[in-house]
C-alpha atoms as a PDB file:
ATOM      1  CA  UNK A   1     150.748   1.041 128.903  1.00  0.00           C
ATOM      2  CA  UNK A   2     147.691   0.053 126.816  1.00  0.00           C
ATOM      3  CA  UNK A   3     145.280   2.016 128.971  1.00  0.00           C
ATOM      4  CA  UNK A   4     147.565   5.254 128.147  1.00  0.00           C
ATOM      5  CA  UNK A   5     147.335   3.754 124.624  1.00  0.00           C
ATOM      6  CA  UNK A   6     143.500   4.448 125.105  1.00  0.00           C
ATOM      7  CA  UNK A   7     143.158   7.268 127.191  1.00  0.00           C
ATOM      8  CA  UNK A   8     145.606   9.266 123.838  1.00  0.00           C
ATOM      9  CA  UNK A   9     142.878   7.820 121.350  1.00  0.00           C
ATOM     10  CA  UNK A  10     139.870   8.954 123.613  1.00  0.00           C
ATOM     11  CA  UNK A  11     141.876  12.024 123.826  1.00  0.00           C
ATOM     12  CA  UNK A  12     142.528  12.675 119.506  1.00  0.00           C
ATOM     13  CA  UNK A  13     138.620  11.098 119.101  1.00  0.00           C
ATOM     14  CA  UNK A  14     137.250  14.254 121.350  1.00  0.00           C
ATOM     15  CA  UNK A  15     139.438  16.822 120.172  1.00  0.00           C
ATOM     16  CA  UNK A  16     138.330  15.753 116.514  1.00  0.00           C
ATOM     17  CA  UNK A  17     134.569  16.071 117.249  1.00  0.00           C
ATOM     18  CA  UNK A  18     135.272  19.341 118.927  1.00  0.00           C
ATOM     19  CA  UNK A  19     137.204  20.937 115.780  1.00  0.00           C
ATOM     20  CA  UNK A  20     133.901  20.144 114.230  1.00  0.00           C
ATOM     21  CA  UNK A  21     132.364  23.290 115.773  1.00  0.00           C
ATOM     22  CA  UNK A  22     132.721  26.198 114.056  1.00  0.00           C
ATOM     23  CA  UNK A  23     134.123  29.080 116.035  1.00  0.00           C
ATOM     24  CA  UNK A  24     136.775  26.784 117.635  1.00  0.00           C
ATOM     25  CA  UNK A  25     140.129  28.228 118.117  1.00  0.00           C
ATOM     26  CA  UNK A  26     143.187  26.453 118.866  1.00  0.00           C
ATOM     27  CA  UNK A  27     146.532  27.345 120.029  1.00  0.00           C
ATOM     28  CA  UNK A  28     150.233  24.876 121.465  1.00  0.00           C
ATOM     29  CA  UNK A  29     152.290  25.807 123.866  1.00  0.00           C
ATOM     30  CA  UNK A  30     154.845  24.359 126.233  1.00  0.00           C
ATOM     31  CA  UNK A  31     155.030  23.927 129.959  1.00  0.00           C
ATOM     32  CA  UNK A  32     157.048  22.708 132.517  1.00  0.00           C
ATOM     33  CA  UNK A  33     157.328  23.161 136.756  1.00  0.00           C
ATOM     34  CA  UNK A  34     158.085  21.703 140.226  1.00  0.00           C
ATOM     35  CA  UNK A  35     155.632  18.888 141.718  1.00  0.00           C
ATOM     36  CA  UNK A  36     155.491  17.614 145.629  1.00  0.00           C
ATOM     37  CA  UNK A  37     153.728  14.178 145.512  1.00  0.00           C
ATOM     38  CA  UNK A  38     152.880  11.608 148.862  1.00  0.00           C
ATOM     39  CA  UNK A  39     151.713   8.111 148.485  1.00  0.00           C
ATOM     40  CA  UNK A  40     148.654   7.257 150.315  1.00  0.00           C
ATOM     41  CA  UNK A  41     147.838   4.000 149.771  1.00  0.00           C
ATOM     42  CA  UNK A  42     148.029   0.232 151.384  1.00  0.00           C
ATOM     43  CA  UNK A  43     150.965  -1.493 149.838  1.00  0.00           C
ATOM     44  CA  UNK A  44     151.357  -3.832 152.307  1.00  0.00           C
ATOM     45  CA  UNK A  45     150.456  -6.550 149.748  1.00  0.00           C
ATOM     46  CA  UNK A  46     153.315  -5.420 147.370  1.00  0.00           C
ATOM     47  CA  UNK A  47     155.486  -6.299 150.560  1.00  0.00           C
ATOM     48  CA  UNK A  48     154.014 -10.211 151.217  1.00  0.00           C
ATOM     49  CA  UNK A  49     153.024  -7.965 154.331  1.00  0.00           C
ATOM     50  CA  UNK A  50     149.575  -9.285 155.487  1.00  0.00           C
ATOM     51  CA  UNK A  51     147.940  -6.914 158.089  1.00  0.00           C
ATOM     52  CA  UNK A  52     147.489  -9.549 161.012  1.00  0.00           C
ATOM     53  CA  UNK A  53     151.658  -9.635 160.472  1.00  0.00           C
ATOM     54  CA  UNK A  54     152.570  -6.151 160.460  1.00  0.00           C
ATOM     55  CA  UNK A  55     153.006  -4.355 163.833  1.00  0.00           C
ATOM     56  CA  UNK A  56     151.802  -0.957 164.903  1.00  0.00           C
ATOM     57  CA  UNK A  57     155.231   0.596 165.220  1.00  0.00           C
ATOM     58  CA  UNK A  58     156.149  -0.518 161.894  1.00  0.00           C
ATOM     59  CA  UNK A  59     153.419   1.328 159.365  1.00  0.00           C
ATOM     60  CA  UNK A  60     153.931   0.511 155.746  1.00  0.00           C
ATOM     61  CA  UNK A  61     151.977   3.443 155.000  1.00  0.00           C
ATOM     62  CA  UNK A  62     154.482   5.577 156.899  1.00  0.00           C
ATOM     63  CA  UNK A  63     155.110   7.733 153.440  1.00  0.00           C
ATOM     64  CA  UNK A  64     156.724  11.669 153.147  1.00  0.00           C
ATOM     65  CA  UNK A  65     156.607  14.475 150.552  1.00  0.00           C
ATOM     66  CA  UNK A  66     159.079  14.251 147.821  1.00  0.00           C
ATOM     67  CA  UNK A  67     159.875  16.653 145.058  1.00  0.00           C
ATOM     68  CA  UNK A  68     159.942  15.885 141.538  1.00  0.00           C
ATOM     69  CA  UNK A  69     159.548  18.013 138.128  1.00  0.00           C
ATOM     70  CA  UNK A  70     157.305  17.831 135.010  1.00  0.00           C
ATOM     71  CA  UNK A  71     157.522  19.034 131.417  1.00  0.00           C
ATOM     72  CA  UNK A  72     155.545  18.573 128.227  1.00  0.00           C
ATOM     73  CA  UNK A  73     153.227  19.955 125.867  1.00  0.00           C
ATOM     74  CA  UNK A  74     149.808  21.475 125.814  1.00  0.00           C
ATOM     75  CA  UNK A  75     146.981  21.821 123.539  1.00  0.00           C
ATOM     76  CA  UNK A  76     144.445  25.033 124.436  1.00  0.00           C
ATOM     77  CA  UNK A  77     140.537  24.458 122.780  1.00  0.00           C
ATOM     78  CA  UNK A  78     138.976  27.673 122.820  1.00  0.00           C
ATOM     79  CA  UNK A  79     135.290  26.577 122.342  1.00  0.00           C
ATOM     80  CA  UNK A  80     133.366  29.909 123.489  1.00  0.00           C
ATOM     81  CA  UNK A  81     134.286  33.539 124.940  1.00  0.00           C
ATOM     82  CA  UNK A  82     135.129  31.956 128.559  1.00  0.00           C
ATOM     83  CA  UNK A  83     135.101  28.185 128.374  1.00  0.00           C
ATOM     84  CA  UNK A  84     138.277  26.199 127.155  1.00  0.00           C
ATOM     85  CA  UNK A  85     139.725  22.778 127.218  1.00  0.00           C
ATOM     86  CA  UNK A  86     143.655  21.837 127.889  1.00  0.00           C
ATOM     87  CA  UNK A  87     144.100  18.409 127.414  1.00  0.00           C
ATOM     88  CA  UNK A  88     148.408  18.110 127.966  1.00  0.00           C
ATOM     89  CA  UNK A  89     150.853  15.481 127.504  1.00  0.00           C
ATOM     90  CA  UNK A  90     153.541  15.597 130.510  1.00  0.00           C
ATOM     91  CA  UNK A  91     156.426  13.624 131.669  1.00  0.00           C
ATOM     92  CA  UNK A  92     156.217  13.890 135.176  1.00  0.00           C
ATOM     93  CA  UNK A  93     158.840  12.416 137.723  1.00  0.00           C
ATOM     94  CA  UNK A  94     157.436  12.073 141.374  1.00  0.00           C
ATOM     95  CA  UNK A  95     158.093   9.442 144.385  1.00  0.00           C
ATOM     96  CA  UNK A  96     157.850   8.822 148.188  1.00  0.00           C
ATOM     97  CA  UNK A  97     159.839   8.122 151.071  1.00  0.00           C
ATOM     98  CA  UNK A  98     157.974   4.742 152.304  1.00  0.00           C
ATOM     99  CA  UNK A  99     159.257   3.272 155.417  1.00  0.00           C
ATOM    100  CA  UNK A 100     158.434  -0.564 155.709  1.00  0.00           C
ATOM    101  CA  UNK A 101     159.209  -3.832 157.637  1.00  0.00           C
ATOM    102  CA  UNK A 102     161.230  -6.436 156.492  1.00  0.00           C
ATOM    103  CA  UNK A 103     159.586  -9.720 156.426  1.00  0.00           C
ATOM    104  CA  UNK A 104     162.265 -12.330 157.309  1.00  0.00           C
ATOM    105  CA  UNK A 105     162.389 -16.264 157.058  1.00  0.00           C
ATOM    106  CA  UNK A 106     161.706 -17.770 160.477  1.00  0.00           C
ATOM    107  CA  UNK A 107     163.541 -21.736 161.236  1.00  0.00           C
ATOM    108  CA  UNK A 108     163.483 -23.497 164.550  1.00  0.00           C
ATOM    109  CA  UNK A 109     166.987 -24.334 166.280  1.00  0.00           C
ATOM    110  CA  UNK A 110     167.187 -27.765 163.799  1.00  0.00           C
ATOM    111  CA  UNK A 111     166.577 -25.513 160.593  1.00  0.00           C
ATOM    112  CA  UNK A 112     163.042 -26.201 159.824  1.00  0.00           C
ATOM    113  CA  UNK A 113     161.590 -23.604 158.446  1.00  0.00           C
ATOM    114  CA  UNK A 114     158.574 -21.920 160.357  1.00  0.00           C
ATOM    115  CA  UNK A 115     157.300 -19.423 157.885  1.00  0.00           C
ATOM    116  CA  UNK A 116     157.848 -15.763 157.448  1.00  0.00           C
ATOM    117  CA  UNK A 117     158.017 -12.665 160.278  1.00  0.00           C
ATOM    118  CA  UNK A 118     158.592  -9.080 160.393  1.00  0.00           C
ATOM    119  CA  UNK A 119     161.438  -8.273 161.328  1.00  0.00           C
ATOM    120  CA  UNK A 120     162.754  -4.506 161.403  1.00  0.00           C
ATOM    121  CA  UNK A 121     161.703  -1.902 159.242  1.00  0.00           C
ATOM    122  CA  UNK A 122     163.896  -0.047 156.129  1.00  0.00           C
ATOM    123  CA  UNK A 123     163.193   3.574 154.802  1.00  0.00           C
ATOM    124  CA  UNK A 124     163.427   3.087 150.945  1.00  0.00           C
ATOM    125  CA  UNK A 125     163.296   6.358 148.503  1.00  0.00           C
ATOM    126  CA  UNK A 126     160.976   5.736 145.727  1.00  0.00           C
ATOM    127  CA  UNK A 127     160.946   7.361 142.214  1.00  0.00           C
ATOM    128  CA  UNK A 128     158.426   6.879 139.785  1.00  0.00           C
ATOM    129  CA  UNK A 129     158.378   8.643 136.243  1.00  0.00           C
ATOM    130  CA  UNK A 130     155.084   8.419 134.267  1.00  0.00           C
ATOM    131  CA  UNK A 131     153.888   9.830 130.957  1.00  0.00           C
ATOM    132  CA  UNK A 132     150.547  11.727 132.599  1.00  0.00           C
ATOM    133  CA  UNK A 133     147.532  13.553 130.456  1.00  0.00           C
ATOM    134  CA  UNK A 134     145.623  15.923 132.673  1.00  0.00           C
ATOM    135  CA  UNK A 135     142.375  17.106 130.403  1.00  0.00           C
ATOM    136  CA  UNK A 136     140.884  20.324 132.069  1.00  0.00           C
ATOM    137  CA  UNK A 137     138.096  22.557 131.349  1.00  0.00           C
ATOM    138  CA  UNK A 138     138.565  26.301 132.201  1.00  0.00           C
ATOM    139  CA  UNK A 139     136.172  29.122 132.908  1.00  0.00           C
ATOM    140  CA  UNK A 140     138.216  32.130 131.625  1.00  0.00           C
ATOM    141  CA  UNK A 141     137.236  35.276 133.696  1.00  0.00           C
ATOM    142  CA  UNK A 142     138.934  38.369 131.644  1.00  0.00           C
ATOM    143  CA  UNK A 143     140.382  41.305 132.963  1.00  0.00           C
ATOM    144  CA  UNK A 144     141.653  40.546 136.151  1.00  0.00           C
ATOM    145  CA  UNK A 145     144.786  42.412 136.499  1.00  0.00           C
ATOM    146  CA  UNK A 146     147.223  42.103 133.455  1.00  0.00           C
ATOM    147  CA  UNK A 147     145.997  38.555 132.189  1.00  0.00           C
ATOM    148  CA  UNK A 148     142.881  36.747 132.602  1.00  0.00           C
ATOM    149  CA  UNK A 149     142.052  33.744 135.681  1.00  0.00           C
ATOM    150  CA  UNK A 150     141.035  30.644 134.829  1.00  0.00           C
ATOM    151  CA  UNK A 151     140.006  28.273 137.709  1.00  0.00           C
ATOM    152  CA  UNK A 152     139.912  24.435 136.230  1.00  0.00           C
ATOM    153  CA  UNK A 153     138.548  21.099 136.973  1.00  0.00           C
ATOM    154  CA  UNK A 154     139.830  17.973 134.750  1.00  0.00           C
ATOM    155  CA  UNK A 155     141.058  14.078 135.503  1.00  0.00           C
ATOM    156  CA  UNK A 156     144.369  12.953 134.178  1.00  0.00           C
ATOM    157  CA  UNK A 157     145.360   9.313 133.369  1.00  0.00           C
ATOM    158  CA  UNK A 158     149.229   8.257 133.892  1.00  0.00           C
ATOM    159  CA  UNK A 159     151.102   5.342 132.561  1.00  0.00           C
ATOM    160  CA  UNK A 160     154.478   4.697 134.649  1.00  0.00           C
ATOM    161  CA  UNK A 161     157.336   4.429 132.745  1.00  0.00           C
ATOM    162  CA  UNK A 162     160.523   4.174 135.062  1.00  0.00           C
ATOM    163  CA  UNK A 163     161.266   4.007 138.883  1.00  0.00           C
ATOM    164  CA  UNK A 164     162.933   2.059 141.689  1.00  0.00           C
ATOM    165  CA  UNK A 165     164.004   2.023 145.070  1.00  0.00           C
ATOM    166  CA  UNK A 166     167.440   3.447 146.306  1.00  0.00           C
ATOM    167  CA  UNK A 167     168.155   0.614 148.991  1.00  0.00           C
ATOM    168  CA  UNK A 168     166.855  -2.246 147.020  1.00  0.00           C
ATOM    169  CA  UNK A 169     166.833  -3.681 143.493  1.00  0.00           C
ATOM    170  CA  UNK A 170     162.943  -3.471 143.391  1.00  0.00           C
ATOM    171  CA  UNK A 171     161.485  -1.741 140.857  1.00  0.00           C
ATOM    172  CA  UNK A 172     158.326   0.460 141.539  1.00  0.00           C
ATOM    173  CA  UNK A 173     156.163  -0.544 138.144  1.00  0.00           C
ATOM    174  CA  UNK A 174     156.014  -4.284 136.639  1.00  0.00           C
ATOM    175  CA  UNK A 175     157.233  -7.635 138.246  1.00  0.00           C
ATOM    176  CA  UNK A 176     157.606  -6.980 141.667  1.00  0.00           C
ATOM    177  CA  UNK A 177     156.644  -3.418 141.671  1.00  0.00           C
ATOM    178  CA  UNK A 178     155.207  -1.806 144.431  1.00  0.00           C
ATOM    179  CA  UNK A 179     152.461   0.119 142.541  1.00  0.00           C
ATOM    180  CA  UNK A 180     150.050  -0.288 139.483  1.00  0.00           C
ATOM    181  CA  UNK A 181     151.322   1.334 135.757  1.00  0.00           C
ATOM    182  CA  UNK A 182     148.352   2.791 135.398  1.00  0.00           C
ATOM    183  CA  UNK A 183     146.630   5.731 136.859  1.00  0.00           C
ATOM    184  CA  UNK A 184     144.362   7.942 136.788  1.00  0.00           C
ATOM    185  CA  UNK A 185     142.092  10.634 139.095  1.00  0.00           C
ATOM    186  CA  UNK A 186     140.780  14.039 139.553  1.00  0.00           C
ATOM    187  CA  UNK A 187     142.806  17.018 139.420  1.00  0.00           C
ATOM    188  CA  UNK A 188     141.653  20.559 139.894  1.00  0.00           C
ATOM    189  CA  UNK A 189     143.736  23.919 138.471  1.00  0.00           C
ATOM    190  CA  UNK A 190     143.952  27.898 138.822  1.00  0.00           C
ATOM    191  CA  UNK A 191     145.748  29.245 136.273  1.00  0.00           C
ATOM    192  CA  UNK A 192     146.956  32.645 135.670  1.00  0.00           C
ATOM    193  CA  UNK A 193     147.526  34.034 131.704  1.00  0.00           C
ATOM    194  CA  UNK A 194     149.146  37.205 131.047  1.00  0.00           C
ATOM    195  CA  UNK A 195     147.692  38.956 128.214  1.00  0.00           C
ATOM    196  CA  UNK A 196     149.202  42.750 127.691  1.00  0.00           C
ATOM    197  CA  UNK A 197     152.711  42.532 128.946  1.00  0.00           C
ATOM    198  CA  UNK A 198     154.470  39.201 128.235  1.00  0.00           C
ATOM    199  CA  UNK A 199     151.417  38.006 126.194  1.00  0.00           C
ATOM    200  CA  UNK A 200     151.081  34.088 126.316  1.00  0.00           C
ATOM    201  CA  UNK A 201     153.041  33.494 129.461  1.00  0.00           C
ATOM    202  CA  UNK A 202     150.966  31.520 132.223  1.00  0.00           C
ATOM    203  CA  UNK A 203     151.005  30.223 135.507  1.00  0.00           C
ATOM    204  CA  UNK A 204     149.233  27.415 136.926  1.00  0.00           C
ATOM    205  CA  UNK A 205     148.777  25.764 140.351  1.00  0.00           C
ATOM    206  CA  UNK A 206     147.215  21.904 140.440  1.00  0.00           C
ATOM    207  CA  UNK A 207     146.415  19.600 142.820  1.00  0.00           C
ATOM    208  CA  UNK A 208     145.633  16.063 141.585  1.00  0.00           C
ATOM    209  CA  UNK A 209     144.308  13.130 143.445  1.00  0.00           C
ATOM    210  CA  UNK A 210     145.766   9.542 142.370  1.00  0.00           C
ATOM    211  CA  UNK A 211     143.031   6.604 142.459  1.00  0.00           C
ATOM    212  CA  UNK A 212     145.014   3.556 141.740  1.00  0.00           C
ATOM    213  CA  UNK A 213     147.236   1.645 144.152  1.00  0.00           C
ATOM    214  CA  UNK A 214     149.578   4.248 145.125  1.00  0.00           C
ATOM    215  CA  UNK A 215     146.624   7.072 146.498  1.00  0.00           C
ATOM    216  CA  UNK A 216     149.024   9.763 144.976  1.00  0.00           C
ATOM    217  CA  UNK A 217     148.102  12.908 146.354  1.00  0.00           C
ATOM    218  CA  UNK A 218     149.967  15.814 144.181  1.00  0.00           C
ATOM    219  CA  UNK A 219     150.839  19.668 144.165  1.00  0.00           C
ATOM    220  CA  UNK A 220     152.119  21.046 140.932  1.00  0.00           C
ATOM    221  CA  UNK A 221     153.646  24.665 140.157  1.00  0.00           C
ATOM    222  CA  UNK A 222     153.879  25.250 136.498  1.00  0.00           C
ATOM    223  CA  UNK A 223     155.220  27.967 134.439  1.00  0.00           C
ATOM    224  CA  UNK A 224     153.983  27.596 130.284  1.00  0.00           C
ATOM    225  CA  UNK A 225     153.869  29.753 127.257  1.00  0.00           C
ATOM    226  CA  UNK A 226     151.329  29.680 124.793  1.00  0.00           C
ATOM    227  CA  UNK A 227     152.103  30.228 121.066  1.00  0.00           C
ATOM    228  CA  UNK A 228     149.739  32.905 119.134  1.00  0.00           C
ATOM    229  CA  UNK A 229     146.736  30.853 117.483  1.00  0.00           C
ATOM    230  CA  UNK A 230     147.566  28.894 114.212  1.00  0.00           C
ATOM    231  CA  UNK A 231     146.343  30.270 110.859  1.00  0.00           C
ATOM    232  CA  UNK A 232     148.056  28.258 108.695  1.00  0.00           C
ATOM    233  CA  UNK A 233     145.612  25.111 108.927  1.00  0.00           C
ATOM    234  CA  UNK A 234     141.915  25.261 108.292  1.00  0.00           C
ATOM    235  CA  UNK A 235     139.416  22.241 107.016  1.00  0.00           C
ATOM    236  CA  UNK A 236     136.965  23.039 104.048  1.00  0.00           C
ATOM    237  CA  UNK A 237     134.034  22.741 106.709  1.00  0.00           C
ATOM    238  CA  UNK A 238     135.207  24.571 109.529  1.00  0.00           C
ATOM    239  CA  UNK A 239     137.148  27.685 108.842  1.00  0.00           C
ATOM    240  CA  UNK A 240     137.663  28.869 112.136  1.00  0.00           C
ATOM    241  CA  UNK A 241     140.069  26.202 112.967  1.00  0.00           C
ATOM    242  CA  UNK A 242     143.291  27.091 113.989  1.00  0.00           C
ATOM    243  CA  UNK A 243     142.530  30.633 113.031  1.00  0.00           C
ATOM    244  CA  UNK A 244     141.892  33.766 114.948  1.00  0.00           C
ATOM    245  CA  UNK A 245     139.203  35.409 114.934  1.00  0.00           C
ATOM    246  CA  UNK A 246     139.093  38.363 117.234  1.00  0.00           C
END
């Protein structure tokens, strides 16, 4: 949770050095969708599954697709005619289906104990809810239709918040959790703004690559509306803060 700590003060310490520009505009708006996440990564070790004990019919990293939602708010830097920034602040609920062997006790027939085998292996439904902040830089190409397209390419960080299995007690962040709190990755976007009928509405499509122990690869839908810029705050340096300036 401290590196989210950081990665929201890296976040306010940018977006105040970028207010110090002039002809910056700003607007808020509010988002939410449908994501489809699969874990990737080796977490045999979060078993006390070593690889020389695991056998090749029983694949830890036998994960599926699961579906999950996200909501939050957004924050769009208009910093020239066809480059912006959209840093967001999300609660995002995702998982996998991981199917993994058990790893038993073995004794001998007087009840010495021998040390630990795999025995058969359990399909456990994961959930894992995180408080993510995707920051993405646009290239805004007008006219193209109603609206205006505006392909993306960003990194988010993620702090995990909540999660656990549905067979077992384990928990998928902290003590005995199967995957790190924190994480972070590149995510790339194509988003779609309406700007004559239904002004402010916007789509966007993003698919985000986890780097931390779980190897999240994600596809997110989301549908968001952006409020009309803000022209009731302005700093004695820089009036085009917060203010339109068409």
């Amino acid at each position: 949770m401290k590196k989210i700590v950081f990665a929201l003060a890296t976040l306010l310490l940018f977006t105040s050095n970028i207010f110090a520009e002039k002809d910056v505009k700003v607007r808020f708006g509010l988002e939410g969708g449908f994501n489809m996440t699969k874990w990737n990564g080796d977490l045999m070790p979060s078993y006390g599954v070593s690889p020389d004990m695991i056998a090749a019919t029983a694949n830890i990293n036998d994960a599926s697709v699961r579906p999950g939602f996200h909501a939050g708010a957004l924050m769009d830097i208009i910093i020239e005619k066809h480059w912006s920034i959209q840093p967001e602040v999300l609660f995002q609920l995702e998982g996998s289906t991981v199917t993994a062997p058990l790893v038993l006790p073995s004794y001998d027939e007087e009840g010495n104990y021998l040390g630990e085998v795999v025995g058969d292996t359990v399909t456990e439904k994961y959930t894992a809810g995180y408080i993510k902040i995707p920051v993405v830089l646009y290239y805004n190409i007008m006219n193209v239709g109603p609206g205006q397209l505006s392909p993306g390419l960003g990194v988010f960080f993620a702090g995990g918040v909540c999660g656990k299995s549905d067979k077992t007690e384990r928990n998928t962040f902290g003590v005995g959790g199967i995957l790190d709190e924190f994480d972070w990755g590149p995510t790339v976007r194509v988003a779609y703004e309406f700007q004559n009928v239904a002004s402010g509405l916007y789509l966007n499509l993003g698919f985000s690559q986890g780097l931390s122990t779980s190897k999240s690869t994600g596809l997110n839908f989301s549908v968001g509306y952006k409020f009309q810029y803000w022209k009731g705050i302005k700093r004695a340096y820089n009036t085009g803060i917060l203010e339109y300036n068409p």
